[in-house]
C-alpha atoms as a PDB file:
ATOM      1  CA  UNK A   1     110.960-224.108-172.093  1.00  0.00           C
ATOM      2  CA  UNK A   2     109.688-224.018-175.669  1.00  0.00           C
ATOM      3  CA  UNK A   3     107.899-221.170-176.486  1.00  0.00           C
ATOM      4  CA  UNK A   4     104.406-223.158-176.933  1.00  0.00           C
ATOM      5  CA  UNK A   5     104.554-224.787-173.035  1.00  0.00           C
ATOM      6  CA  UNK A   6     104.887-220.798-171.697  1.00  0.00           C
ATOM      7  CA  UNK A   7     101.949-219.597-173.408  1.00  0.00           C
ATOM      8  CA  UNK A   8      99.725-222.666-172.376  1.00  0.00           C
ATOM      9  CA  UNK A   9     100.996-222.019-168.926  1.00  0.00           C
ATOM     10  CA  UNK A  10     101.081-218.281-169.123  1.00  0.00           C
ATOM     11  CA  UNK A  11      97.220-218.889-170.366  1.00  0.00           C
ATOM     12  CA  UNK A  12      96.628-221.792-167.572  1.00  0.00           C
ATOM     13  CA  UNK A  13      97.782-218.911-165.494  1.00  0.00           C
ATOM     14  CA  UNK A  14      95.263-216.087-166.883  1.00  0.00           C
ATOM     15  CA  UNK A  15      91.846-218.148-166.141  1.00  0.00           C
ATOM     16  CA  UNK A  16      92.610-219.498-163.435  1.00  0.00           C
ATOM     17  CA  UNK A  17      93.410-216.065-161.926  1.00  0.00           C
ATOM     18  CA  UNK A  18      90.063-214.886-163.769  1.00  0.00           C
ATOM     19  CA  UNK A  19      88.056-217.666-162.171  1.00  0.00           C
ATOM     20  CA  UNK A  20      89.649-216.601-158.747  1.00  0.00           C
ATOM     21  CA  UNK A  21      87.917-213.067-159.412  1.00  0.00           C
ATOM     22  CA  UNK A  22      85.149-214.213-159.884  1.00  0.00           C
ATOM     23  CA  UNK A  23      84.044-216.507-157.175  1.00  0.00           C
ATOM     24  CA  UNK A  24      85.429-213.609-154.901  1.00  0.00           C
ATOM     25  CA  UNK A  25      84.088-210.777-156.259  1.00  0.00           C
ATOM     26  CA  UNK A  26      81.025-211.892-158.735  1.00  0.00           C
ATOM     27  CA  UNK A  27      80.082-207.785-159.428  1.00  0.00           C
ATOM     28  CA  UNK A  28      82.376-205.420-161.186  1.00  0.00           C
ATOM     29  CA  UNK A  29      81.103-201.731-161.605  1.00  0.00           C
ATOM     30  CA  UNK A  30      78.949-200.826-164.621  1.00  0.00           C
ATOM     31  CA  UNK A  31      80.780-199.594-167.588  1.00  0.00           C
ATOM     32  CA  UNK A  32      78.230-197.253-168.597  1.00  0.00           C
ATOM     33  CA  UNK A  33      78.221-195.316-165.222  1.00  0.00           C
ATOM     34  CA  UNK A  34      81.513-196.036-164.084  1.00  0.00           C
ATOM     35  CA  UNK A  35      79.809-197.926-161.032  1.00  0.00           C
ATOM     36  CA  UNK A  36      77.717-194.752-159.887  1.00  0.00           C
ATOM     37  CA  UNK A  37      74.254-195.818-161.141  1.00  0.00           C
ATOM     38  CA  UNK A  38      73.646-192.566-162.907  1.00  0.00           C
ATOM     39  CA  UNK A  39      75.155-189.724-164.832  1.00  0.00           C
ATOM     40  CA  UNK A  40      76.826-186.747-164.674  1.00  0.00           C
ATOM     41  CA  UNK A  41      75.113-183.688-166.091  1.00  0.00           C
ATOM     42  CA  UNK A  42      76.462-179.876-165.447  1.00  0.00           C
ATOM     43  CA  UNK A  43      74.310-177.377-165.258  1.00  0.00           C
ATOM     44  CA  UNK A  44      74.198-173.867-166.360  1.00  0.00           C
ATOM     45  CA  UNK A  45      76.651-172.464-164.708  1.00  0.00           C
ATOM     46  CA  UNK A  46      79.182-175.553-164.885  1.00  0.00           C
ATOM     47  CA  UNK A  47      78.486-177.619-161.476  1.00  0.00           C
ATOM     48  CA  UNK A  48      78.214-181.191-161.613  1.00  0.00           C
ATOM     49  CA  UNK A  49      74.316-182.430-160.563  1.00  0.00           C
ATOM     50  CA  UNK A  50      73.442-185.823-160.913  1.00  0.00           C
ATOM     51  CA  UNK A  51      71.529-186.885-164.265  1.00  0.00           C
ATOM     52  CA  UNK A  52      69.248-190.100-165.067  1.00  0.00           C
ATOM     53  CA  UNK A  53      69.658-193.051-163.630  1.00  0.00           C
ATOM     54  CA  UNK A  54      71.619-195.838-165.821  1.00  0.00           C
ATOM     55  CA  UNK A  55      69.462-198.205-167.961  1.00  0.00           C
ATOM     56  CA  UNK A  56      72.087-200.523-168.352  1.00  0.00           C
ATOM     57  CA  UNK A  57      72.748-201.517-164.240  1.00  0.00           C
ATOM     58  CA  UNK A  58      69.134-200.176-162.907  1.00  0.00           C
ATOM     59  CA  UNK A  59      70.910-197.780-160.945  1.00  0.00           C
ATOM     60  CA  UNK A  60      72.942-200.140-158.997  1.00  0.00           C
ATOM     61  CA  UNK A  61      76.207-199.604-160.305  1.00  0.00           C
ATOM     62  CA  UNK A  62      77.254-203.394-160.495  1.00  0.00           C
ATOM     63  CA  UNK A  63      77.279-205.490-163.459  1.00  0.00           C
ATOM     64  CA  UNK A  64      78.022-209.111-163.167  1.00  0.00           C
ATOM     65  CA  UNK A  65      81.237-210.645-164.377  1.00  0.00           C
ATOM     66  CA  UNK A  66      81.342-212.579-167.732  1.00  0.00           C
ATOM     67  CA  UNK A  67      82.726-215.285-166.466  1.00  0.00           C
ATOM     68  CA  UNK A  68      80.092-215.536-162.896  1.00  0.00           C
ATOM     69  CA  UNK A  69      77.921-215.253-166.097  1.00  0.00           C
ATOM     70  CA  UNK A  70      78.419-217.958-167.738  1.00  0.00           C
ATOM     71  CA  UNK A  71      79.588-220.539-164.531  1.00  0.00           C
ATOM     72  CA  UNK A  72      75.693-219.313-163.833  1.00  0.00           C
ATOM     73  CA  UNK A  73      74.290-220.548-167.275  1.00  0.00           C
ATOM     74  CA  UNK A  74      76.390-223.877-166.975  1.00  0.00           C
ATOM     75  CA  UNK A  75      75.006-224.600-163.302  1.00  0.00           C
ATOM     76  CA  UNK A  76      71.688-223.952-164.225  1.00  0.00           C
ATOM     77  CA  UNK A  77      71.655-226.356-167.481  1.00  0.00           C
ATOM     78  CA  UNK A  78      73.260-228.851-165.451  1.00  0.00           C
ATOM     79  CA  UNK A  79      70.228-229.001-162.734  1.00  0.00           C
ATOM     80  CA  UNK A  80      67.818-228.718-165.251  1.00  0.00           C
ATOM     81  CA  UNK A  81      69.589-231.308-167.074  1.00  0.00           C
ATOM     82  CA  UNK A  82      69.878-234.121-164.045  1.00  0.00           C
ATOM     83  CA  UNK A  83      66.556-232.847-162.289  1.00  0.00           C
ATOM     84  CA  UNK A  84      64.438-235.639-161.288  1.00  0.00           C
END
């Protein structure tokens, strides 16, 4: 197999893999956060409390994929697009 066929399959392989992910799990946890919804502070004395909430997720701790992202965008052009 020529070396061009395996990386069109090997990238064939990738997104449709990716798009699996996606329509099963549309969330992924925050990268700000680490999916906690706020921070870590220590105090004083060295113990962990919990700090602010994160901006970034609202304090959910889920972030939507890139890719449930952009299917999103494309489905709602389309509607808006053929809408009667």
């Amino acid at each position: 197999m020529p070396p061009v066929l395996l990386a069109i399959a090997l990238l064939f392989g990738v997104t449709v893999c990716y798009a699996a992910v996606c329509a099963g799990s549309p969330f992924g946890n925050c990268h700000k956060c680490r999916g906690m919804g706020h921070a870590l502070k220590t105090d004083r004395k060295g113990r962990l409390k919990r700090g602010k909430d994160c901006r970034r997720c609202k304090a959910t701790g889920k972030r939507i994929r890139t890719g449930r992202w952009l299917y999103n965008r494309w489905t709602r052009i389309h509607r808006a697009g053929t809408a009667d």
